[in-house]
Each structure stands twice: as structure tokens, then as C-alpha cells.
Protein backbone atom coordinates (compact mmCIF):
# COMPACT_ATOMS: atom_id res chain seq x y z
CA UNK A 1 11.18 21.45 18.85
CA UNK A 2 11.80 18.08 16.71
CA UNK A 3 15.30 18.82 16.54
CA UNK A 4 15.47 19.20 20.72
CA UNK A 5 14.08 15.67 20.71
CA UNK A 6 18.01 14.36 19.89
CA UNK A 7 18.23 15.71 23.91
CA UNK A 8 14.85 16.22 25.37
CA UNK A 9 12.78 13.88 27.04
CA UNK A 10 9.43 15.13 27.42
CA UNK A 11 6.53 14.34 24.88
CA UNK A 12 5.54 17.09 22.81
CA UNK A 13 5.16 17.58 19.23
CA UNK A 14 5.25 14.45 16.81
CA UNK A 15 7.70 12.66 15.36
CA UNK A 16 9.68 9.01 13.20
CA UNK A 17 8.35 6.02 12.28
CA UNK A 18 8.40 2.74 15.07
CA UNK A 19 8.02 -0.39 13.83
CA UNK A 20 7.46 0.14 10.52
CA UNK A 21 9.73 -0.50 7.01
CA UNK A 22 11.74 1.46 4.46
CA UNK A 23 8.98 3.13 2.44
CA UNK A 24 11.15 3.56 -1.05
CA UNK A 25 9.25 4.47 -3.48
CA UNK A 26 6.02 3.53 -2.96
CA UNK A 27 5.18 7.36 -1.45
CA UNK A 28 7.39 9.48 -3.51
CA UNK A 29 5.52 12.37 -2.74
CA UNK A 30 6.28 12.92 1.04
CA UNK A 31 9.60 14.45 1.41
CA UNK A 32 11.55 16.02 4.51
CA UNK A 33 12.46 19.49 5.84
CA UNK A 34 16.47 19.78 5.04
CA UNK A 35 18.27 21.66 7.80
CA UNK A 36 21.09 24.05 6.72
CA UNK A 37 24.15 21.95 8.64
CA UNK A 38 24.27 18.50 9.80
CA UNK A 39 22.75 17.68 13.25
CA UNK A 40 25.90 16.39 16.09
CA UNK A 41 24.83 12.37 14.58
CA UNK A 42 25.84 13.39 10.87
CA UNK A 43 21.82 13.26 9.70
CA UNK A 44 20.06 16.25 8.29
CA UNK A 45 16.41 15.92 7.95
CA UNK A 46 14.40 17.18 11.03
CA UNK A 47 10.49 17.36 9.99
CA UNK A 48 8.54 15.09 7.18
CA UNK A 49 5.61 16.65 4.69
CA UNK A 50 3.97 15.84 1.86
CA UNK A 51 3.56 17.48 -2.11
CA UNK A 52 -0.39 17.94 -2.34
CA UNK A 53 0.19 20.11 -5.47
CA UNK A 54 2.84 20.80 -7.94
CA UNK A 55 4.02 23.89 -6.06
CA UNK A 56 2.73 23.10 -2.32
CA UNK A 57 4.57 20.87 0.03
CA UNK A 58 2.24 20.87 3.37
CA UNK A 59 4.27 20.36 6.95
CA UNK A 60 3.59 21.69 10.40
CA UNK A 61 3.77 25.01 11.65
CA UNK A 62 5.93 23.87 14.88
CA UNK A 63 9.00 22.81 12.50
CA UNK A 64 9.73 26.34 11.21
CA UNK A 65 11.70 28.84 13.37
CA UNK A 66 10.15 32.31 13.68
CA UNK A 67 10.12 34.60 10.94
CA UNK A 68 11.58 31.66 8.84
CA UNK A 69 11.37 32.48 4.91
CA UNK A 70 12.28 29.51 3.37
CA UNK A 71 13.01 26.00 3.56
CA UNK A 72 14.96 23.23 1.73
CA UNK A 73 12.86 19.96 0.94
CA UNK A 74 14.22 16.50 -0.27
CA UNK A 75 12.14 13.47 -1.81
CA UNK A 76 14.37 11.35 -1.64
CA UNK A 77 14.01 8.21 -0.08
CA UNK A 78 17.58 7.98 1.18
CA UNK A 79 18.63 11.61 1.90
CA UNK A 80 22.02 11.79 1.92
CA UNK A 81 24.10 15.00 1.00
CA UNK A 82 24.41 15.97 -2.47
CA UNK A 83 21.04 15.14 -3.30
CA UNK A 84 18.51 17.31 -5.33
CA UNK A 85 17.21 19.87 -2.76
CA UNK A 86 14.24 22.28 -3.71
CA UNK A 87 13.79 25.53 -1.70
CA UNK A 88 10.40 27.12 -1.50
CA UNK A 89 8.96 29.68 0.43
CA UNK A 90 8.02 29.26 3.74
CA UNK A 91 4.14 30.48 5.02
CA UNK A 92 3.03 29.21 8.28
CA UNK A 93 -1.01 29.04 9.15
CA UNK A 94 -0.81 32.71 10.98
CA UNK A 95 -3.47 31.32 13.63
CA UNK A 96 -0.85 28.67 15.22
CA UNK A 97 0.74 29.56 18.51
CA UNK A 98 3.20 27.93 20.05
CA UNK A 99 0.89 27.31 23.30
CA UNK A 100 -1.52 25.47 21.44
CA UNK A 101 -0.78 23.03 18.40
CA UNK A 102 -4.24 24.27 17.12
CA UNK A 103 -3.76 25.52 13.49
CA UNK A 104 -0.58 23.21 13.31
CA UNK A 105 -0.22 23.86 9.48
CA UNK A 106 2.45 25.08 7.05
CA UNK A 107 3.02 24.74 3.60
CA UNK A 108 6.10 24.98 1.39
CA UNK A 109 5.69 27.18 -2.10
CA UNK A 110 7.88 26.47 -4.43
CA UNK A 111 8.39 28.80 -7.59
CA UNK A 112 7.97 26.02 -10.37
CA UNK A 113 6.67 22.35 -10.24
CA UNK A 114 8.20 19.19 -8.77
CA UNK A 115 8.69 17.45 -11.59
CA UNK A 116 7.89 13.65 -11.82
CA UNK A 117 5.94 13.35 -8.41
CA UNK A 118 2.00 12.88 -8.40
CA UNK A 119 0.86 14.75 -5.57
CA UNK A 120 -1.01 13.49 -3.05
CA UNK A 121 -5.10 12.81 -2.72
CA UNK A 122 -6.71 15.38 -0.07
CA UNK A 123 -10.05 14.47 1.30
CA UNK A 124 -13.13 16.32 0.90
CA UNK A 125 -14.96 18.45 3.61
CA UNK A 126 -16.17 16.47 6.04
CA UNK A 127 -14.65 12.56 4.78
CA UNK A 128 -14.23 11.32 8.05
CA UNK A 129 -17.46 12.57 9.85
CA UNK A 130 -19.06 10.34 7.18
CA UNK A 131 -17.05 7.28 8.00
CA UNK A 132 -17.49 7.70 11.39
CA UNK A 133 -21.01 7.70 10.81
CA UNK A 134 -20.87 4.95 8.44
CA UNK A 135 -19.01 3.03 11.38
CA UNK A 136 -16.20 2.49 9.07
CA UNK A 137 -13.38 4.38 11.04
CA UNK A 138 -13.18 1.77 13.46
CA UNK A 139 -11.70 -1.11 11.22
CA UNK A 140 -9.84 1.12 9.12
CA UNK A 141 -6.11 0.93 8.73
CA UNK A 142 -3.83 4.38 8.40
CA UNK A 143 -0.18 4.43 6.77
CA UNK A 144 1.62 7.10 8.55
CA UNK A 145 5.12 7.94 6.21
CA UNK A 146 8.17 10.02 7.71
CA UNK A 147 11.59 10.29 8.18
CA UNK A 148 11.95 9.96 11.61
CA UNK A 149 13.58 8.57 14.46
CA UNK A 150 13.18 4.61 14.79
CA UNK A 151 12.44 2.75 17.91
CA UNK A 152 14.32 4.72 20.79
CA UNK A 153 16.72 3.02 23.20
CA UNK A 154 17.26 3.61 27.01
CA UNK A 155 20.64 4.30 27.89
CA UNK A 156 21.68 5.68 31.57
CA UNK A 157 18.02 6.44 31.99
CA UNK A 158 17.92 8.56 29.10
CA UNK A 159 16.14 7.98 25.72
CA UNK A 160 18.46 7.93 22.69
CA UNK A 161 16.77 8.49 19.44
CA UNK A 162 18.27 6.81 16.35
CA UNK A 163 17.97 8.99 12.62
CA UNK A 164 18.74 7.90 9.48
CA UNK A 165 16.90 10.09 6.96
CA UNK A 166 15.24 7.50 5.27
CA UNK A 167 11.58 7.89 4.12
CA UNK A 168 9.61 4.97 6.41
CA UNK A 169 6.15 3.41 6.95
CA UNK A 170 3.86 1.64 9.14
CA UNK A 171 0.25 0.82 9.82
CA UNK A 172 -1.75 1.53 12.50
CA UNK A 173 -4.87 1.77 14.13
CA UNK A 174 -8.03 3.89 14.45
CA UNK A 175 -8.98 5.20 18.25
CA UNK A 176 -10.91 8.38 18.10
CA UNK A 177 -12.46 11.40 16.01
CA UNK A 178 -12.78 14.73 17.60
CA UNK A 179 -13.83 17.93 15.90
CA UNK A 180 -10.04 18.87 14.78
CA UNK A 181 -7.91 15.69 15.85
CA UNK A 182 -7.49 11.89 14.36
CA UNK A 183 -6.33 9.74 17.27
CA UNK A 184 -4.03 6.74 16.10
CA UNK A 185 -3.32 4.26 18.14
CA UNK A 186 -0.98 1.11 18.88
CA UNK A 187 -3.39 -1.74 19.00
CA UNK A 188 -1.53 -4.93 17.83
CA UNK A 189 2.17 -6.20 16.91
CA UNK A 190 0.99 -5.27 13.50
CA UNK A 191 0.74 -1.73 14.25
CA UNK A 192 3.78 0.81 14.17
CA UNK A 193 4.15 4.28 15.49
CA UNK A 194 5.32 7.94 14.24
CA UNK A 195 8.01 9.29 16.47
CA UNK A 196 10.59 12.47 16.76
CA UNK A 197 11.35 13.65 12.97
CA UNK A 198 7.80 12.73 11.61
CA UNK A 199 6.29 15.85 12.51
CA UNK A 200 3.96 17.61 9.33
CA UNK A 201 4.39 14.27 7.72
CA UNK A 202 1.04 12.86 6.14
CA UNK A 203 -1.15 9.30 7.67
CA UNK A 204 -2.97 7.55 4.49
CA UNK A 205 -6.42 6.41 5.17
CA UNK A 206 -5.99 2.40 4.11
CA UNK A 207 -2.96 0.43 3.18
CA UNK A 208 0.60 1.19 2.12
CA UNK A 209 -0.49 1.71 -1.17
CA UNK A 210 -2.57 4.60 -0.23
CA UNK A 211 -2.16 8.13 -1.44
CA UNK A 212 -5.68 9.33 0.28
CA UNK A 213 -3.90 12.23 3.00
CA UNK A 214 -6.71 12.41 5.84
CA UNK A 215 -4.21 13.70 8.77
CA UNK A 216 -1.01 14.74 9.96
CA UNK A 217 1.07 14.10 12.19
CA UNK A 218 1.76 16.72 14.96
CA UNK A 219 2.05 15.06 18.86
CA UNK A 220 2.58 11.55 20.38
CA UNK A 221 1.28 10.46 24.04
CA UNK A 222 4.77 9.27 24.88
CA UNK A 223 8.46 9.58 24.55
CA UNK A 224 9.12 5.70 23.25
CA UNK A 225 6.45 6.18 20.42
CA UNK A 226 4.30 3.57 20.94
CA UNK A 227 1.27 4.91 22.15
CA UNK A 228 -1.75 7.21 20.32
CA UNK A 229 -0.41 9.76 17.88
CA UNK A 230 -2.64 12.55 17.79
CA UNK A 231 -3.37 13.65 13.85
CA UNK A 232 -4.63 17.16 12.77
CA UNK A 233 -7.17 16.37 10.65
CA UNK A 234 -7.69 18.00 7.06
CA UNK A 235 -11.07 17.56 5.95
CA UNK A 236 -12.45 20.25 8.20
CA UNK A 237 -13.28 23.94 7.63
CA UNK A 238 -10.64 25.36 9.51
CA UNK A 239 -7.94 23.26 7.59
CA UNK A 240 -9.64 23.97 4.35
CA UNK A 241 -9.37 27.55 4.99
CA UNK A 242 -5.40 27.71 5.38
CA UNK A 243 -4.84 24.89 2.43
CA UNK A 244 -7.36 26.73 0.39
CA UNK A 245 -4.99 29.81 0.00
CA UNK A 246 -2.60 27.89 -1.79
CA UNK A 247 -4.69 25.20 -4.14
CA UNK A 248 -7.74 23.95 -5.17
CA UNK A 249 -9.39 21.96 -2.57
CA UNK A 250 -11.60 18.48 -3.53
């Protein structure tokens, strides 16, 4: 589906950071799916994720093909070919259906460690129900991270998205907190958005020093990835119970 987006125009499934800034290495832990060949612009990444243990590298179920077994996952923050690749197993949340983006979860297991990357932070059950109630979620800033496409252009009346499989960031806003979804949204010329390629790829609760994974990324509200990016949240039950397979949980 993320891959399509080099051709498709309709908004769907989550995506590359807008408006945002090289990341380098100040989120060595999220990484990118590595396709097998080069896409037709010479790039290669096509989905973002994040380490959250050692062995786990967490994604989104809509970025694997079916019956896919494995995948190939660079950190780093330039991909280019040549560079250390780590293939894993591939397990997809068996409750997602294409139809719905429910249950949007997959993780990569790899047989031994990363070695050098800190994982990231995963909140505990029911961390943003408590800020909400706090009323802290609506001031707070979010750091999504991802590899995908920048700012799209228009040309002929089509959209053309631009890759460079380079790990980016940006900041953005709080909008709303439903029972399985963080809504993101545009708010300011501060803010930046997630876009085609940043799919599975993680959104930091505070600044761009933040490690603290709350959400990610699965579906924007429009094909020029500015507007609300709709986040599957991880602090709830039916998250915990797919993660919780793999790792221990805070």
C-alpha cells in the first residue's frame, strides 16, 4: 500500500515526514523496512518502525505482503545500499484486516540483539487517558520520526512524492484521544507532518529529544500530508495484548 503511494492518489494508510529535518542520530532506534530491489526512483525503504527491545522492531501490519516471513530492517540514518541490514522474522497482529486498520500492528523478531541501539520507552497502560484527564494532552508536543516521502509536488494534476531514505523528524500537535486512535494535527508553521513511507514508524510524546513511543503512525486525512495523522495508540489493552507476546510491557 505505501509503496502504491509512488502512483496512487488517494489517502489511505500513513506515511514521510513534511516539514520536518534530518533526524541523524538523535533517534537511532527507529529504522526502516528494506525492500528486496530498488523502487523505479533508485530508493529502497518503503515503511519506518521502531526497536522497543533488543530483538523486537514494531511496524504496521499494512506494510507486510501476505504470508510474508521475513523482513530486512536498516538503522541507518542515510540508507543507502551496502549498508548493515538485519533480517528478522516477520509476525503480523493476526486480528488486522485489510478493511479495517484496527489491530494495525507488526513486529520484527530478530534472532540475536541489535547491538549498540537503546530501545525505545513504551508507555504504560492507560498513559494518555491520564493526561487527558490531567488536561495535559492539549499543550503537548509529539515528534513523529520516519523515512518517508517529503513535501509532495503537483505536477500535471498529479501528486509526485519525493524519497530519499533518510531517517526525518518533526513536531506537531495534539487534536484528539479516542479509545484506540491519537489524532495529530497541523496547527502552526511550527508543526510538520508524516506522509507516504512513514507508516509503523513511532510519534514521541514531547520534544525531539524524546524516546517516550505513545503512537504510531498508520493513516493521514490527505494526500499532501498536511492535515491530522491518525496514530494507533499503544498504551491500551488491545495493543498490550499483541506487544505483550513478544516483551515485557511497562
Amino acid at each position: 500500500m505505501i509503496v502504491a503511494a509512488f502512483l496512487m492518489g488517494a489517502a489511505t494508510p500513513a506515511t514521510a515526514i513534511t516539514n520536518g529535518s534530518a533526524d541523524g542520530n538523535a533517534h537511532p532506534e527507529v529504522g526502516a523496512l528494506v525492500a528486496e530491489k530498488a523502487h523505479p526512483d533508485g530508493t529502497w525503504t518503503y515503511c519506518t518502525g521502531t526497536l522497543v527491545s533488543p530483538t523486537v522492531f514494531l511496524t504496521a501490519a499494512h506494510c507486510g505482503k501476505p504470508k510474508q516471513k521475513t523482513a530486512q530492517v536498516t538503522f541507518a540514518a542515510q540508507y543507502e545500499p551496502g549498508a548493515t541490514l538485519y533480517t528478522g522474522r516477520y509476525v503480523p497482529d493476526p486480528r488486522f484486516r485489510e478493511e479495517s486498520e484496527f489491530h494495525d500492528m507488526a513486529v520484527v523478531m530478530f534472532s540475536k540483539p541489535i547491538p549498540g541501539i537503546k530501545p525505545a520507552q513504551l508507555p504504560e497502560l492507560g498513559m494518555l487517558d491520564r493526561l487527558k484527564a490531567d488536561n495535559e494532552l492539549k499543550t503537548a508536543r509529539f515528534t513523529p520520526v520516519g523515512y518517508g516521502s517529503l513535501a509532495p509536488t503537483k505536477k500535471a494534476r498529479e501528486r509526485q512524492f519525493h524519497y530519499t531514505d533518510q531517517r526525518n523528524k518533526a513536531s506537531i500537535s495534539f487534536k484528539a484521544l479516542s479509545r484506540r486512535w491519537l489524532d495529530l494535527s497541523v496547527k502552526s508553521a511550527q508543526d510538520g507532518s508524516t506522509c507516504f513511507g512513514d507508516s509503523g514508524g513511532p510519534n514521541f510524546l514531547g520534544g525531539p529529544d524524546s524516546h517516550l513511543l505513545v503512537a504510531t503512525s498508520i493513516s493521514g486525512a490527505d494526500d499532501d500530508c498536511k492535515g491530522t495523522n491518525y496514530d494507533y495508540r499503544l498504551d491500551t489493552t488491545t495493543a498490550r495484548r499483541f506487544l505483550g507476546k513478544f516483551l515485557t510491557l511497562p
